[in-house]
C-alpha atoms as a PDB file:
ATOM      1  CA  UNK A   1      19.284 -16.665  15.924  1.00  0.00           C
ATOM      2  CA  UNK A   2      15.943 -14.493  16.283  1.00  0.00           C
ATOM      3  CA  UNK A   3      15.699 -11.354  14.483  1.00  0.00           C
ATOM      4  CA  UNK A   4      13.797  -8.711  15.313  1.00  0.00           C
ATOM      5  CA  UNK A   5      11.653  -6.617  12.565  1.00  0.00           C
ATOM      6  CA  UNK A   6      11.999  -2.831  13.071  1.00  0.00           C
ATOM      7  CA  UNK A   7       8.210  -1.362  13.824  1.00  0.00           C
ATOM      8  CA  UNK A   8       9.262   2.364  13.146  1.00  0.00           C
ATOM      9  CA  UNK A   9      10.511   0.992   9.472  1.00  0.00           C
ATOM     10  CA  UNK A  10       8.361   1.375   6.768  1.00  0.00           C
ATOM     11  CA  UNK A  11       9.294   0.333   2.835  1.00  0.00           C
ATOM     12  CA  UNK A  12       8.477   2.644   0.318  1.00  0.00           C
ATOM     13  CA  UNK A  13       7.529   0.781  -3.017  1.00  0.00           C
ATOM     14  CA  UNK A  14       9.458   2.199  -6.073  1.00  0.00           C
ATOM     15  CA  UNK A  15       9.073   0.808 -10.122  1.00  0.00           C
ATOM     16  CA  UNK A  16      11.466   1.874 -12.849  1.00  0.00           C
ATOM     17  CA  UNK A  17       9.671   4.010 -15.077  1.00  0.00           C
ATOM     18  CA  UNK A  18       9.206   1.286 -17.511  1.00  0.00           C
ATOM     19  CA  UNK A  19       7.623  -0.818 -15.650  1.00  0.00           C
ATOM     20  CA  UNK A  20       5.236   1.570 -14.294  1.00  0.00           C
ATOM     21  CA  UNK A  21       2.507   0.934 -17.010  1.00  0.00           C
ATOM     22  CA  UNK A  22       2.597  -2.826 -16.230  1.00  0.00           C
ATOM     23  CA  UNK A  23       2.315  -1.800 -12.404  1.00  0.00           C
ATOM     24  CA  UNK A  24      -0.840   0.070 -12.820  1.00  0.00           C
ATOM     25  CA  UNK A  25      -2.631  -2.590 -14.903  1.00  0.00           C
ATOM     26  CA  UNK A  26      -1.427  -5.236 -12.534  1.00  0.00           C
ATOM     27  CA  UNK A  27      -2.670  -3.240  -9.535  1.00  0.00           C
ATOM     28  CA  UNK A  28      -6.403  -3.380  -8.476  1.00  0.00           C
ATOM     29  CA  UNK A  29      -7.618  -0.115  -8.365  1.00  0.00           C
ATOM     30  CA  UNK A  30      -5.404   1.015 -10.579  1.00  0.00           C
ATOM     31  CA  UNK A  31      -7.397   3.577 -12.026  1.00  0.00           C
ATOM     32  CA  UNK A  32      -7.083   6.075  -8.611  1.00  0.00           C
ATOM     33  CA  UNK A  33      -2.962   6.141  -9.949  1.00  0.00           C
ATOM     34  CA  UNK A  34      -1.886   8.919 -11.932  1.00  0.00           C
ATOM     35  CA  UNK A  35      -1.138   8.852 -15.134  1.00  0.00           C
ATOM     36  CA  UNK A  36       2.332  10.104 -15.594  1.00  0.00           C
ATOM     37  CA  UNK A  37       4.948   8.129 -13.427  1.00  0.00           C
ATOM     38  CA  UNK A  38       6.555  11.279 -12.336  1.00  0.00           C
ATOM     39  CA  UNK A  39       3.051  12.291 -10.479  1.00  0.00           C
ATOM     40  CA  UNK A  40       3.010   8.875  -8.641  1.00  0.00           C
ATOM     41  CA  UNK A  41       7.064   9.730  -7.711  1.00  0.00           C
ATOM     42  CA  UNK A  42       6.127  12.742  -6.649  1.00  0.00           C
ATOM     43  CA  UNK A  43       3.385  11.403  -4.532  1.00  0.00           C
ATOM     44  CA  UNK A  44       5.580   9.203  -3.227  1.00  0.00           C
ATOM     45  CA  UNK A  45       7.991  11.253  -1.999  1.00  0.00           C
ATOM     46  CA  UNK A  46       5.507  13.560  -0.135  1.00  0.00           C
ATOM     47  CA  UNK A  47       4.121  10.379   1.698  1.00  0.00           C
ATOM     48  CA  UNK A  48       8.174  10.203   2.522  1.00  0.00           C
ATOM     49  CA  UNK A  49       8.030  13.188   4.024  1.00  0.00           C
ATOM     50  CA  UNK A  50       5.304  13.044   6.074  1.00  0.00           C
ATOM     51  CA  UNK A  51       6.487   9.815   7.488  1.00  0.00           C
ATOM     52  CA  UNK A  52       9.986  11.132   7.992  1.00  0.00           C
ATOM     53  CA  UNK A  53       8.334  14.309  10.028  1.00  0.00           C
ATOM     54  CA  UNK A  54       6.042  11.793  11.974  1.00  0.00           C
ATOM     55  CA  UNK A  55       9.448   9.725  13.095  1.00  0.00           C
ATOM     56  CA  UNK A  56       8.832   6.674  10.787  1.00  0.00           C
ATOM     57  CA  UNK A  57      12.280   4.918   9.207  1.00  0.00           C
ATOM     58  CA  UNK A  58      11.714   5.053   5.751  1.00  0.00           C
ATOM     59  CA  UNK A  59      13.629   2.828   2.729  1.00  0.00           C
ATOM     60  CA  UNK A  60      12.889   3.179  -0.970  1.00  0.00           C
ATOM     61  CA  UNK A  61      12.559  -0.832  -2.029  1.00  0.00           C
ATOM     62  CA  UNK A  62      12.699  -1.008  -5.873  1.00  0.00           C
ATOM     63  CA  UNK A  63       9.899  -3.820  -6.775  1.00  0.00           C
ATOM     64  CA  UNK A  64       9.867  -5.705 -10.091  1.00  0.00           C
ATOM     65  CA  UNK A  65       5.526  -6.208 -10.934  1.00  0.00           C
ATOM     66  CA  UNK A  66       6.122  -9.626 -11.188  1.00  0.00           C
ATOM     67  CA  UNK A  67       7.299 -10.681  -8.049  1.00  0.00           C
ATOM     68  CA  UNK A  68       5.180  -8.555  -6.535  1.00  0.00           C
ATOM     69  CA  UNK A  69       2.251  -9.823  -8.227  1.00  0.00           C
ATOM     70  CA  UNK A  70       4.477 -13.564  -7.240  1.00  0.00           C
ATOM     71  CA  UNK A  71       3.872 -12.374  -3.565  1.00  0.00           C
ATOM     72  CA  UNK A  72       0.395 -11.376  -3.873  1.00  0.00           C
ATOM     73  CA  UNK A  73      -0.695 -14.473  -5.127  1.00  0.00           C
ATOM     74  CA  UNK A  74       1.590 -16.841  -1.941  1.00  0.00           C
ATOM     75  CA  UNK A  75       0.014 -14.597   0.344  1.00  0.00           C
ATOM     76  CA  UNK A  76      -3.480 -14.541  -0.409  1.00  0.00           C
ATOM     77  CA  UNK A  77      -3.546 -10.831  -0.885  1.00  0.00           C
ATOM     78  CA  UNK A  78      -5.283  -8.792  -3.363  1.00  0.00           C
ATOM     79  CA  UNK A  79      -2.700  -6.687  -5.631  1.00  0.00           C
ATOM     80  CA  UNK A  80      -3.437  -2.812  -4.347  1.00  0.00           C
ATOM     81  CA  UNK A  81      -1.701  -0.188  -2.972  1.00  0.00           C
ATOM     82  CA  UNK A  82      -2.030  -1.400   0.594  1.00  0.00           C
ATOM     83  CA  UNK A  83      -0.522  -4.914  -0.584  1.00  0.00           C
ATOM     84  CA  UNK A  84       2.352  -3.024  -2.572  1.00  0.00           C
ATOM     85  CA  UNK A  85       3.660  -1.189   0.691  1.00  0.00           C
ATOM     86  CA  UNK A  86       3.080  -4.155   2.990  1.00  0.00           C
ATOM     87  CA  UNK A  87       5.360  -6.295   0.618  1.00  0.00           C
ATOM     88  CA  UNK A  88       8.246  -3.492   0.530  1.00  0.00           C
ATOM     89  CA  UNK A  89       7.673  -2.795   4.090  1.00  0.00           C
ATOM     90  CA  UNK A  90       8.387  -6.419   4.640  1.00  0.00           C
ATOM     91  CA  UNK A  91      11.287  -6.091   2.585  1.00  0.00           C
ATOM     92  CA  UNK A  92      13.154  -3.632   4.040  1.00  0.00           C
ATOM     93  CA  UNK A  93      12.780  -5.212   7.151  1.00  0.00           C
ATOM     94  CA  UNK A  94      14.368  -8.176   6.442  1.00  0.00           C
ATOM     95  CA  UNK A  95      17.126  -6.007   5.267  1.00  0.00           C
ATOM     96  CA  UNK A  96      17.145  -3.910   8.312  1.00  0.00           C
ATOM     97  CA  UNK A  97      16.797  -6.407  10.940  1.00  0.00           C
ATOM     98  CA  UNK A  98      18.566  -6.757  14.010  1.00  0.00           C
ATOM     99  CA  UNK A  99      19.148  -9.371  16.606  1.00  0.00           C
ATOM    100  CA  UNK A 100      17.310  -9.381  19.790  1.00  0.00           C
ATOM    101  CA  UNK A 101      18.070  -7.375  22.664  1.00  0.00           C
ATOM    102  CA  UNK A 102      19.904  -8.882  25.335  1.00  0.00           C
ATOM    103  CA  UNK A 103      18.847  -7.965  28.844  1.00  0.00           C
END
């Protein structure tokens, strides 16, 4: 059976606190992340709002570095920000979807 992937569902990547160290060194770019993992939460959570308010699904997926950096390298992608939300974006889509429609 088909299953549909939900376009108005977006994954929000979250790290335990402990791992966010290892997440910033692992990420490229990482020196535009704050320092303190409660700033990055807090960023987070605004960018939650502002999807919420613009009518965008949003789940938290908790992400472990290393399979992230593990799904970075089988998809060819470089291991920023942009990768890190496409991953739990994908994510929560497969644990969202739905069958097809049928008409």
């Amino acid at each position: 059976m088909d299953v549909q992937p939900d376009a108005t569902l977006v994954g929000l990547p979250w790290f335990e606190a402990e791992d966010y160290c290892a997440l910033a060194e692992a990420l490229n770019g990482y020196a535009t992340l704050p320092e303190r993992y409660e700033d990055w939460l807090d960023h987070l959570r605004v960018l939650e709002s502002l999807l919420r308010l613009s009518g965008t699904r949003v789940h938290w997926v908790r992400l472990a570095p290393d399979e992230f950096i593990e799904w970075c390298c089988d998809n060819d992608r470089s291991a920023d920000a942009t990768a890190c939300m496409d991953f739990a974006t994908e994510l929560a889509r497969l644990c969202f979807a739905r069958p097809p429609r049928a008409d």
